[in-house]
PDB file of N, CA and C in Angstrom:
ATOM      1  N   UNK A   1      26.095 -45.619 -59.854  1.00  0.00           N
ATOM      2  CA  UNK A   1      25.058 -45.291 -58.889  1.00  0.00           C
ATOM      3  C   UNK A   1      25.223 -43.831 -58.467  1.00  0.00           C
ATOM      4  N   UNK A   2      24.173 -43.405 -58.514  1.00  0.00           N
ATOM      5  CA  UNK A   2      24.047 -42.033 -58.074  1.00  0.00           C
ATOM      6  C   UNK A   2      23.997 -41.609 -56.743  1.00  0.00           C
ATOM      7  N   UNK A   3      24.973 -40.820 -55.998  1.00  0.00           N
ATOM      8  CA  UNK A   3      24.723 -40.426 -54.515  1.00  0.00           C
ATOM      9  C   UNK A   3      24.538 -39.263 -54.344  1.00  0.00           C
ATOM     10  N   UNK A   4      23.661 -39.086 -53.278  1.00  0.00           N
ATOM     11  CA  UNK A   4      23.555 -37.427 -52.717  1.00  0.00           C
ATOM     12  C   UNK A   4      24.911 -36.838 -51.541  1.00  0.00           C
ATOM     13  N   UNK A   5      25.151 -36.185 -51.836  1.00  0.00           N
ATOM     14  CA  UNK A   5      26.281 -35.226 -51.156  1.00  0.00           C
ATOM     15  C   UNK A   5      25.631 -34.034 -50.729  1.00  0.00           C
ATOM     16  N   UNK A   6      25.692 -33.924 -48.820  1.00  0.00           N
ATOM     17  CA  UNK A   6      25.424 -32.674 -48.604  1.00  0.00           C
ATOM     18  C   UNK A   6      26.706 -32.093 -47.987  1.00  0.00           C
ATOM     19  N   UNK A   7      26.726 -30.811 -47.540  1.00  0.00           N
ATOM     20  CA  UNK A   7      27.689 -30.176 -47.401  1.00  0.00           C
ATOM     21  C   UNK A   7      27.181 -28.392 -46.573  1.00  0.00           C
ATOM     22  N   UNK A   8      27.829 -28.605 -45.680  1.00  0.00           N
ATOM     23  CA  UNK A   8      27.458 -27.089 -44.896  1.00  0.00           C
ATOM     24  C   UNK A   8      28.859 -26.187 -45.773  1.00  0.00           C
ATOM     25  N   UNK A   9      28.457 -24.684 -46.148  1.00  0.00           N
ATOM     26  CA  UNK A   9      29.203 -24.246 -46.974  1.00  0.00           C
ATOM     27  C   UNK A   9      29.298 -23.149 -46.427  1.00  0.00           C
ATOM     28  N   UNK A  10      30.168 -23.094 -45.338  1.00  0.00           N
ATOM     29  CA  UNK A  10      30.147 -22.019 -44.144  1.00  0.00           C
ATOM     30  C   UNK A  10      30.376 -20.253 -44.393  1.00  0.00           C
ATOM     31  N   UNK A  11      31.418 -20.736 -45.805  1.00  0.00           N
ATOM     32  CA  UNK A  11      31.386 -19.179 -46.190  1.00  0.00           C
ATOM     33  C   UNK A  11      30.534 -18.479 -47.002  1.00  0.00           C
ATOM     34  N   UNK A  12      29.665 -19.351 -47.689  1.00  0.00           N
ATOM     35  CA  UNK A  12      28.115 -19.464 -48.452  1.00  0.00           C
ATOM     36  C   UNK A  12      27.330 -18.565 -47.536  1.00  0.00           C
ATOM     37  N   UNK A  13      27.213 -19.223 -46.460  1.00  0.00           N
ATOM     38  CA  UNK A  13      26.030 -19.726 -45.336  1.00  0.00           C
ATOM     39  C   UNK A  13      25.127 -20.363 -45.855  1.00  0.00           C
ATOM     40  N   UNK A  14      25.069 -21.316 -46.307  1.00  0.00           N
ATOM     41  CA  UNK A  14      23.908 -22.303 -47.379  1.00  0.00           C
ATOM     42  C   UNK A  14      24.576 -23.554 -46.946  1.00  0.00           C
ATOM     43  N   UNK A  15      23.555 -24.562 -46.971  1.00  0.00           N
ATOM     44  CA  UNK A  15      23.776 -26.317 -47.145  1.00  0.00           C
ATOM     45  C   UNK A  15      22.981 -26.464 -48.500  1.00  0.00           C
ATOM     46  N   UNK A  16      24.258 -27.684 -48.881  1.00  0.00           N
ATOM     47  CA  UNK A  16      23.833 -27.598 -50.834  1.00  0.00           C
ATOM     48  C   UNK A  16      23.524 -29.321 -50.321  1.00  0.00           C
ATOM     49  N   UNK A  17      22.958 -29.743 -51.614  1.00  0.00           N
ATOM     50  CA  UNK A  17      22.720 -30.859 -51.593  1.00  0.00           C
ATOM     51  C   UNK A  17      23.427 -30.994 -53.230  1.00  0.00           C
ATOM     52  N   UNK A  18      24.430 -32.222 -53.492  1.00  0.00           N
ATOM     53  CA  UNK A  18      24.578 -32.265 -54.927  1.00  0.00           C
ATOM     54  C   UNK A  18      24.504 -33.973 -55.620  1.00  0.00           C
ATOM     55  N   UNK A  19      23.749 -33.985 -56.717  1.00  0.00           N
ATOM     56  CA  UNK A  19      24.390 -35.231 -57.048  1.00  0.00           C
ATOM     57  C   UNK A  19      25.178 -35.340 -58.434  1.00  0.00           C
ATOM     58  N   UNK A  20      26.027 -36.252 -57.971  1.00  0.00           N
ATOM     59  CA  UNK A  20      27.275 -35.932 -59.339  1.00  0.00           C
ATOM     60  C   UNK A  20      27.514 -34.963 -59.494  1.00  0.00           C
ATOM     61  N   UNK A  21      28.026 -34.140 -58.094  1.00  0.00           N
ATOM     62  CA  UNK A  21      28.691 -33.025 -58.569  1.00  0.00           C
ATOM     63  C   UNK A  21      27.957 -31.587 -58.741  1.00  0.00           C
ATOM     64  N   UNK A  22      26.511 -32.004 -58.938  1.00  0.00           N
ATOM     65  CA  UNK A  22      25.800 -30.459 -59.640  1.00  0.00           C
ATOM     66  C   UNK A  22      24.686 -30.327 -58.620  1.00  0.00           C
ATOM     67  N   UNK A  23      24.930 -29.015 -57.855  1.00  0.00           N
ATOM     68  CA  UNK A  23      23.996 -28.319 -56.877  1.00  0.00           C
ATOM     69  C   UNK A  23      22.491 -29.053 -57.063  1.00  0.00           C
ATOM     70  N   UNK A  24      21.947 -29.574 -56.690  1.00  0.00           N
ATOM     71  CA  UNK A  24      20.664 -29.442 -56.894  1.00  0.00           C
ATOM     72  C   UNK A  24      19.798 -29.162 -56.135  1.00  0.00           C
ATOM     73  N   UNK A  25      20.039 -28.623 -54.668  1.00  0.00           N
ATOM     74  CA  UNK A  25      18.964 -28.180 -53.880  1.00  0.00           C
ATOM     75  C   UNK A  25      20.072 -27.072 -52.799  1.00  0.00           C
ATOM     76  N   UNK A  26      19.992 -25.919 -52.296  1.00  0.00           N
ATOM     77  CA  UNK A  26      20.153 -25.137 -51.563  1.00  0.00           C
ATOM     78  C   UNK A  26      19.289 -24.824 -50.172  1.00  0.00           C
ATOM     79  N   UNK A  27      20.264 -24.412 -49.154  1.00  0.00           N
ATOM     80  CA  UNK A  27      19.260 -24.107 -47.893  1.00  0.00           C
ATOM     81  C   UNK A  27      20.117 -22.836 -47.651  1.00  0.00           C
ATOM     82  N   UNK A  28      19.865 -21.411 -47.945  1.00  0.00           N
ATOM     83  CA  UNK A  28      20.497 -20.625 -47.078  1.00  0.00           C
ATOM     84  C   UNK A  28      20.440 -20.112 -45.504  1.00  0.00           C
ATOM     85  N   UNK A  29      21.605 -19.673 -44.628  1.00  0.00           N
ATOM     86  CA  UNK A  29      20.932 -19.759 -43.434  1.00  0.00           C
ATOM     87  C   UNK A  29      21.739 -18.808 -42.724  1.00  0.00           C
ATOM     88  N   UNK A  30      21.461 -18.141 -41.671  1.00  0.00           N
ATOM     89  CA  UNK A  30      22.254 -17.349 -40.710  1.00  0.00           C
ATOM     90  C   UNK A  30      22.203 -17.772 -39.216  1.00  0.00           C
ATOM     91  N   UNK A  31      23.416 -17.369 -39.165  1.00  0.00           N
ATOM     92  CA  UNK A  31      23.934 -18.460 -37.697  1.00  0.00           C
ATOM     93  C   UNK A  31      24.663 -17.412 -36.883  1.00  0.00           C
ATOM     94  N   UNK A  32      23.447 -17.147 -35.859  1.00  0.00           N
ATOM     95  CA  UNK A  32      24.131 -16.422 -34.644  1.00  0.00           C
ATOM     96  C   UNK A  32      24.913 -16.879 -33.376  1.00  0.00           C
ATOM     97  N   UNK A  33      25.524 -17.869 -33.451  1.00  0.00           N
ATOM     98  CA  UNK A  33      25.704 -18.630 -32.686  1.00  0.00           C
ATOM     99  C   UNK A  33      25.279 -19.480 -31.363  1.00  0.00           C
ATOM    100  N   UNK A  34      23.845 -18.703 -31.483  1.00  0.00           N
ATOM    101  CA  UNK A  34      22.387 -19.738 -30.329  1.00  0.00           C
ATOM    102  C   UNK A  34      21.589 -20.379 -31.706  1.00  0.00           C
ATOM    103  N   UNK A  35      21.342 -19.567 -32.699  1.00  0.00           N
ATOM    104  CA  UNK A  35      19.984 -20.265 -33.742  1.00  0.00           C
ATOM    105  C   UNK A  35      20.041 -19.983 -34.731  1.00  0.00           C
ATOM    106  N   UNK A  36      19.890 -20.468 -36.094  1.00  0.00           N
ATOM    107  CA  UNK A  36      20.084 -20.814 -36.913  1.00  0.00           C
ATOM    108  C   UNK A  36      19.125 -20.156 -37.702  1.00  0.00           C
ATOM    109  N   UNK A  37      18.866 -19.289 -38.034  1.00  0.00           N
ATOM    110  CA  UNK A  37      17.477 -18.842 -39.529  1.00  0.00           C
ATOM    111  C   UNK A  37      17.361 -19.243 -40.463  1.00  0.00           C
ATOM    112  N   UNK A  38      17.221 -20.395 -40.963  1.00  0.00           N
ATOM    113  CA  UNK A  38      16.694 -20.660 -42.194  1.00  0.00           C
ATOM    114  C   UNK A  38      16.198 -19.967 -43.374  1.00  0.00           C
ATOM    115  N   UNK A  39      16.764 -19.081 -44.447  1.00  0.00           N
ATOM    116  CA  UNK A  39      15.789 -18.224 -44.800  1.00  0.00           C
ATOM    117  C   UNK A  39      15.442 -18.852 -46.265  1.00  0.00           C
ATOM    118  N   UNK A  40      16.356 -19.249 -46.796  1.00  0.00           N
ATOM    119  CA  UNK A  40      15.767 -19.544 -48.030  1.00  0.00           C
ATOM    120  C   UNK A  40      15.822 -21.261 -48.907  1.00  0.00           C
ATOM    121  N   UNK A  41      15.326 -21.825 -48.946  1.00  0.00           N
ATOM    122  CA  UNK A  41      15.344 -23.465 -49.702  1.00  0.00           C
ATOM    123  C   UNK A  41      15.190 -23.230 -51.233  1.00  0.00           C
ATOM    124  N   UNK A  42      15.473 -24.158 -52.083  1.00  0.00           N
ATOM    125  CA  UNK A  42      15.660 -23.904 -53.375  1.00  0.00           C
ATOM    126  C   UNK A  42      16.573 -25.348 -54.042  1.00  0.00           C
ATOM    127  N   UNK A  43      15.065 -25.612 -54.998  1.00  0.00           N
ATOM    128  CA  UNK A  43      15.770 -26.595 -55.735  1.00  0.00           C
ATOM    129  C   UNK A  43      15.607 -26.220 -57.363  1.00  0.00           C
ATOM    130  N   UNK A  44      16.701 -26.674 -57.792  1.00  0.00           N
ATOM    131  CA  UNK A  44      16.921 -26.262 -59.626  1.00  0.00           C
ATOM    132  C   UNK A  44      15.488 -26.591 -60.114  1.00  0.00           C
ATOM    133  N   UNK A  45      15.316 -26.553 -61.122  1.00  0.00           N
ATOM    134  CA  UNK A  45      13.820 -26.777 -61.592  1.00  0.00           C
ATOM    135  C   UNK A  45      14.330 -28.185 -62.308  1.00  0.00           C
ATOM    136  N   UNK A  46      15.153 -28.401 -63.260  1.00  0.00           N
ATOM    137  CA  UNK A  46      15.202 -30.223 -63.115  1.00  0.00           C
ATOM    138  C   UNK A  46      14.751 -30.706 -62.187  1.00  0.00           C
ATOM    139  N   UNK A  47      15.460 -30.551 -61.024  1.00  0.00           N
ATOM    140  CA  UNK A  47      15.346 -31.764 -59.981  1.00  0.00           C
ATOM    141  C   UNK A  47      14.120 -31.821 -59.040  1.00  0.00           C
ATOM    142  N   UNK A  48      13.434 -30.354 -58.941  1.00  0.00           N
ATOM    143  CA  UNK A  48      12.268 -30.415 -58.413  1.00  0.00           C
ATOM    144  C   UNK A  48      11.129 -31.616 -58.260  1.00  0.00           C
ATOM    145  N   UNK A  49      10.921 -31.995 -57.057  1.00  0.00           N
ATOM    146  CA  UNK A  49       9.514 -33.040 -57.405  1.00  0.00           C
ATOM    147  C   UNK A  49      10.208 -34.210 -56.861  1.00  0.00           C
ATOM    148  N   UNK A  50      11.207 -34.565 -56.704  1.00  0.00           N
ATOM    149  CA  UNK A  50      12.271 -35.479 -55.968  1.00  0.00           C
ATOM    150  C   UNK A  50      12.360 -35.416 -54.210  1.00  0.00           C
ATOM    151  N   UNK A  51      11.679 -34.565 -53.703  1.00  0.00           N
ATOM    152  CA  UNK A  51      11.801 -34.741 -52.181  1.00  0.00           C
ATOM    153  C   UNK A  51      13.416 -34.387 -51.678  1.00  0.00           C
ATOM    154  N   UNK A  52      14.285 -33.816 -52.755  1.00  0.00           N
ATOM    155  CA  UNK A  52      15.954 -33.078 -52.444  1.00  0.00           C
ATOM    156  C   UNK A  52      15.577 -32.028 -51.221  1.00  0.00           C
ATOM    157  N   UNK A  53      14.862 -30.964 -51.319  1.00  0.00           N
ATOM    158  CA  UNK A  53      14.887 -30.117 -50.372  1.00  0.00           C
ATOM    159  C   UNK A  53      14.207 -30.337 -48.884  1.00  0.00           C
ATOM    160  N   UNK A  54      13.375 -31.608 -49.196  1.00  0.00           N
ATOM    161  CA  UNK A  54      13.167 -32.350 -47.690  1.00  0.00           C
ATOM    162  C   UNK A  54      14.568 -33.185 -47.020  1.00  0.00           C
ATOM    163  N   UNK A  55      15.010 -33.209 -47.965  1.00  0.00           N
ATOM    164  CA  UNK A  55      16.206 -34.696 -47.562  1.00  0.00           C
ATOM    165  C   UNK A  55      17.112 -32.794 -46.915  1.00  0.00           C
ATOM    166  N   UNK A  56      17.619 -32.400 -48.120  1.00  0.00           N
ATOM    167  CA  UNK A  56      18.220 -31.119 -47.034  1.00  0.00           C
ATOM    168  C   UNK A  56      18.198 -30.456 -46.235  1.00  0.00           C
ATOM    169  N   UNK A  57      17.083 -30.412 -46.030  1.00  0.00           N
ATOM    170  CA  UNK A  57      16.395 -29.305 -44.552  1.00  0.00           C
ATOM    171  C   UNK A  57      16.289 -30.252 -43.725  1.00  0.00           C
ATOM    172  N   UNK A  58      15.950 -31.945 -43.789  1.00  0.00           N
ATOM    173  CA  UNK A  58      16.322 -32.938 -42.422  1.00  0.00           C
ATOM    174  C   UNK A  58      17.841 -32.727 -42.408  1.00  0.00           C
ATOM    175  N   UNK A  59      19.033 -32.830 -43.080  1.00  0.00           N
ATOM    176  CA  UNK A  59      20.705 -32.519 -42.993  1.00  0.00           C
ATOM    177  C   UNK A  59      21.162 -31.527 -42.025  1.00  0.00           C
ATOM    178  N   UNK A  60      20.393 -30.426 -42.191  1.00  0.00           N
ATOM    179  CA  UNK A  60      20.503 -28.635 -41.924  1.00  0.00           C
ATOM    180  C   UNK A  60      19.781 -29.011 -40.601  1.00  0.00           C
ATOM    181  N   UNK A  61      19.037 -29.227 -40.231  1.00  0.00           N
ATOM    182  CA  UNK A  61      18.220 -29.234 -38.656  1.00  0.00           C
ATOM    183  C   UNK A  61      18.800 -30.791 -37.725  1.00  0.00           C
ATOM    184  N   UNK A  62      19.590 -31.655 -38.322  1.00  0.00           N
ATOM    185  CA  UNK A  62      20.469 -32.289 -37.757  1.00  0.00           C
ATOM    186  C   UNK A  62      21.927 -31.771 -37.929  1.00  0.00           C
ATOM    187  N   UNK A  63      22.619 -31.364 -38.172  1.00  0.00           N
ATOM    188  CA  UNK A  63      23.172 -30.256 -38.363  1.00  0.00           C
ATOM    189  C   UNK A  63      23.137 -29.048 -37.184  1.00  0.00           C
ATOM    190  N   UNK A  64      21.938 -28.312 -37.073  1.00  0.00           N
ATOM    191  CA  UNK A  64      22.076 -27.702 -36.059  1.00  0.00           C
ATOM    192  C   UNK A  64      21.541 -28.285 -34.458  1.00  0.00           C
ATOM    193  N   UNK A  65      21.010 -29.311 -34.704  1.00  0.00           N
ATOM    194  CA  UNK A  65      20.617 -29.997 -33.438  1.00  0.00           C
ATOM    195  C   UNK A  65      21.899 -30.383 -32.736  1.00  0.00           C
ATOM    196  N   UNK A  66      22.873 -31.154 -33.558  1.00  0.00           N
ATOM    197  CA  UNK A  66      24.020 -31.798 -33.283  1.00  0.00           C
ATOM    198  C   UNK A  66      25.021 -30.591 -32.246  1.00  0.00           C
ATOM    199  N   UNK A  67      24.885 -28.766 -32.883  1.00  0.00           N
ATOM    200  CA  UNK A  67      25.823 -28.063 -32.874  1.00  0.00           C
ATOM    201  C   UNK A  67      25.041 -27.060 -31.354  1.00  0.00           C
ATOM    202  N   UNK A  68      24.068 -27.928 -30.919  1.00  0.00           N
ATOM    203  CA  UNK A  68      22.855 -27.300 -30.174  1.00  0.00           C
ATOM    204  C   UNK A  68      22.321 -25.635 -30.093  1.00  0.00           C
ATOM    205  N   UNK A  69      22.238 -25.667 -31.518  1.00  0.00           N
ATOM    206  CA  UNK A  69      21.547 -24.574 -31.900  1.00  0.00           C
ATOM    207  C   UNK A  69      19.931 -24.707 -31.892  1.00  0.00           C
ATOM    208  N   UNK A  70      19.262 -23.597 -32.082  1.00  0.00           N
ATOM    209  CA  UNK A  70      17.515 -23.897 -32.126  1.00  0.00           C
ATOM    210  C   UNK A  70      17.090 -23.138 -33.163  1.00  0.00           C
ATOM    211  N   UNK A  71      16.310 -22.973 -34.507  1.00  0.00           N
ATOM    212  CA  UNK A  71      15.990 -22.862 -35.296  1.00  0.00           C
ATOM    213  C   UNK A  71      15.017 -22.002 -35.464  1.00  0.00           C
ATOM    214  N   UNK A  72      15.130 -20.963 -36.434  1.00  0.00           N
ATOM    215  CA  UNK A  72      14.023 -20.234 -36.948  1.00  0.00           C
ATOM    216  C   UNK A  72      13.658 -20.676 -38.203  1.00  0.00           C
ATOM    217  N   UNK A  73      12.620 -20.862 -38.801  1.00  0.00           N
ATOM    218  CA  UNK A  73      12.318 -21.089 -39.847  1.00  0.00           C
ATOM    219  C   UNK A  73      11.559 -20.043 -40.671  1.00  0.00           C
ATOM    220  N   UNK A  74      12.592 -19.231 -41.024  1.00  0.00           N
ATOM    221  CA  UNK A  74      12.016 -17.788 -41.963  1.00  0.00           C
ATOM    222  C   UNK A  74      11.375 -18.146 -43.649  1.00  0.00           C
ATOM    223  N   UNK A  75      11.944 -19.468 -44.042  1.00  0.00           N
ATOM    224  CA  UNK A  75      11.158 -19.489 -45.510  1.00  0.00           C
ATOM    225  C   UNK A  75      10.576 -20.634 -44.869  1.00  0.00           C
ATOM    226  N   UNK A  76       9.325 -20.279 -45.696  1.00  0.00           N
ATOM    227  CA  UNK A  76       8.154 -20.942 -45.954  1.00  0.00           C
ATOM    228  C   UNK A  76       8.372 -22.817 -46.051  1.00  0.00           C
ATOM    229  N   UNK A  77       8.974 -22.610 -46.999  1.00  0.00           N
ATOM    230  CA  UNK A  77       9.328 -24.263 -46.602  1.00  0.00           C
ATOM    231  C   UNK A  77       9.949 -24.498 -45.686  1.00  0.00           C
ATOM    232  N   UNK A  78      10.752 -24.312 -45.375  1.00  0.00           N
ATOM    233  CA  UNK A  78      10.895 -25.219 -43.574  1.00  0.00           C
ATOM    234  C   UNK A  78      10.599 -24.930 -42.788  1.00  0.00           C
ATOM    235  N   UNK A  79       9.131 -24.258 -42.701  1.00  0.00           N
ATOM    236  CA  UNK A  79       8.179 -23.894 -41.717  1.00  0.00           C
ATOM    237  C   UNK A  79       7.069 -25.131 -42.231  1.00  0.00           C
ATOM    238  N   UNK A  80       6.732 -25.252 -43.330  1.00  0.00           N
ATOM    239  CA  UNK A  80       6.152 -26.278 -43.901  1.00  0.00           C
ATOM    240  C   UNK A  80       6.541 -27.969 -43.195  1.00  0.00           C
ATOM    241  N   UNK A  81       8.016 -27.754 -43.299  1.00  0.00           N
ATOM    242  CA  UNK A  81       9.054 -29.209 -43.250  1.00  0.00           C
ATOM    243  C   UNK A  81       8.417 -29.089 -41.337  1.00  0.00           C
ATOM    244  N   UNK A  82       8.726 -28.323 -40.705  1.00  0.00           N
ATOM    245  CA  UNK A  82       8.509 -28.543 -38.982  1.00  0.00           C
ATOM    246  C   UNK A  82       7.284 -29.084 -38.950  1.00  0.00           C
ATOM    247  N   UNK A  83       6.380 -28.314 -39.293  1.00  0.00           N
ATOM    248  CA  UNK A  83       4.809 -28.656 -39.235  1.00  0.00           C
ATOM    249  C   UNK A  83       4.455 -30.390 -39.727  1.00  0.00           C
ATOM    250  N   UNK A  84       5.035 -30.449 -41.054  1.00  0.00           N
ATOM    251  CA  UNK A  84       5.383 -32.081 -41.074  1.00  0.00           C
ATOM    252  C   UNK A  84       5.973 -33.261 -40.362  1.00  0.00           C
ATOM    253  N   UNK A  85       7.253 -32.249 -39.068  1.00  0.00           N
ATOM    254  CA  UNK A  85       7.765 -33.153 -38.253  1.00  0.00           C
ATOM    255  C   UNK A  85       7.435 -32.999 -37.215  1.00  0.00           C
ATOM    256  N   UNK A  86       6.630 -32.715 -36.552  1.00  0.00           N
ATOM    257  CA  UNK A  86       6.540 -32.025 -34.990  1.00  0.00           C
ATOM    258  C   UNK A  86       7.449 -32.943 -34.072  1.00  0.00           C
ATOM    259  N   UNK A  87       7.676 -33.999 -34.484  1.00  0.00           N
ATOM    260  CA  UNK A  87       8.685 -34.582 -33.282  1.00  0.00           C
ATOM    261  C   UNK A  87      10.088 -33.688 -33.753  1.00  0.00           C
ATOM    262  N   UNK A  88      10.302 -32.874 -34.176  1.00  0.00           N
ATOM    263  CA  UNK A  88      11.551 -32.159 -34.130  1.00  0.00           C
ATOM    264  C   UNK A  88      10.881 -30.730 -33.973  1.00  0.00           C
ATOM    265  N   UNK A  89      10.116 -29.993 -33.289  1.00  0.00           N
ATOM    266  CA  UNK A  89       9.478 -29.071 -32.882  1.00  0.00           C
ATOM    267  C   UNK A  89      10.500 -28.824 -31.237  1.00  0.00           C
ATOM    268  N   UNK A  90      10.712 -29.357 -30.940  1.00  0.00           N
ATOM    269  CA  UNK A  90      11.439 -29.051 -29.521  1.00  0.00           C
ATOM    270  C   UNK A  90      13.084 -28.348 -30.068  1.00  0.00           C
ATOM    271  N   UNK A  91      13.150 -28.262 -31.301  1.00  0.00           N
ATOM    272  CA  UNK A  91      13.962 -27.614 -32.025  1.00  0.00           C
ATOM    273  C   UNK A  91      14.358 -26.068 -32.140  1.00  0.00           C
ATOM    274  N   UNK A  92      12.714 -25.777 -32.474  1.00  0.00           N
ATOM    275  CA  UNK A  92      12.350 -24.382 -32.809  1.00  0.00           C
ATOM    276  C   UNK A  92      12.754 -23.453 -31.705  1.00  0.00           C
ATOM    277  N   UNK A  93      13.221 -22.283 -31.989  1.00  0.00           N
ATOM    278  CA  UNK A  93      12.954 -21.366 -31.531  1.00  0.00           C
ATOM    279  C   UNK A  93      12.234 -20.449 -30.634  1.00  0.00           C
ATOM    280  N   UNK A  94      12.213 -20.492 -29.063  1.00  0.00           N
ATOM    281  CA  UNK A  94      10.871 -20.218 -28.547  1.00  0.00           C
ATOM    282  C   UNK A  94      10.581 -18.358 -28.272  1.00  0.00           C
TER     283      UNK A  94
END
């Protein structure tokens, strides 16, 4: 059975998502210690089309909710991903 593994990769600054081992979705991010920038998401082109970089960017914004940080969302997709969740809009960045 196949599992997803995420992982905050602090000296990266990225949360990877892997299964069996092999990267398949990235979130890079910068962390000022109030909020979190999101700047870049990225999934391999295999795995694309799988909903990986939604499952990671919910990880990464629980993740910083937990660490009570508040979020910028500089790439496009997880400006996309908020707009899809608005019940995690009290998140953002004001």
């Amino acid at each position: 059975m196949t599992t997803n593994e995420f992982a905050n990769e602090h000296d990266a600054s990225r949360y990877t998502m892997r299964r069996d081992g092999v990267i398949v979705s990235a979130l890079d991010y910068n962390d000022d210690g109030r909020t979190v920038s999101f700047t870049r998401a990225f999934t391999n082109l295999p795995y694309r089309g799988n909903g990986y970089a939604a499952e990671l960017t919910a990880f990464a914004v629980d993740e910083a909710e937990k660490a009570g940080r508040t979020v910028i969302p500089m790439c496009w997709y997880v400006a996309d991903w908020f707009a899809e969740h608005p019940e995690r809009a009290h998140l953002l960045s004001r």
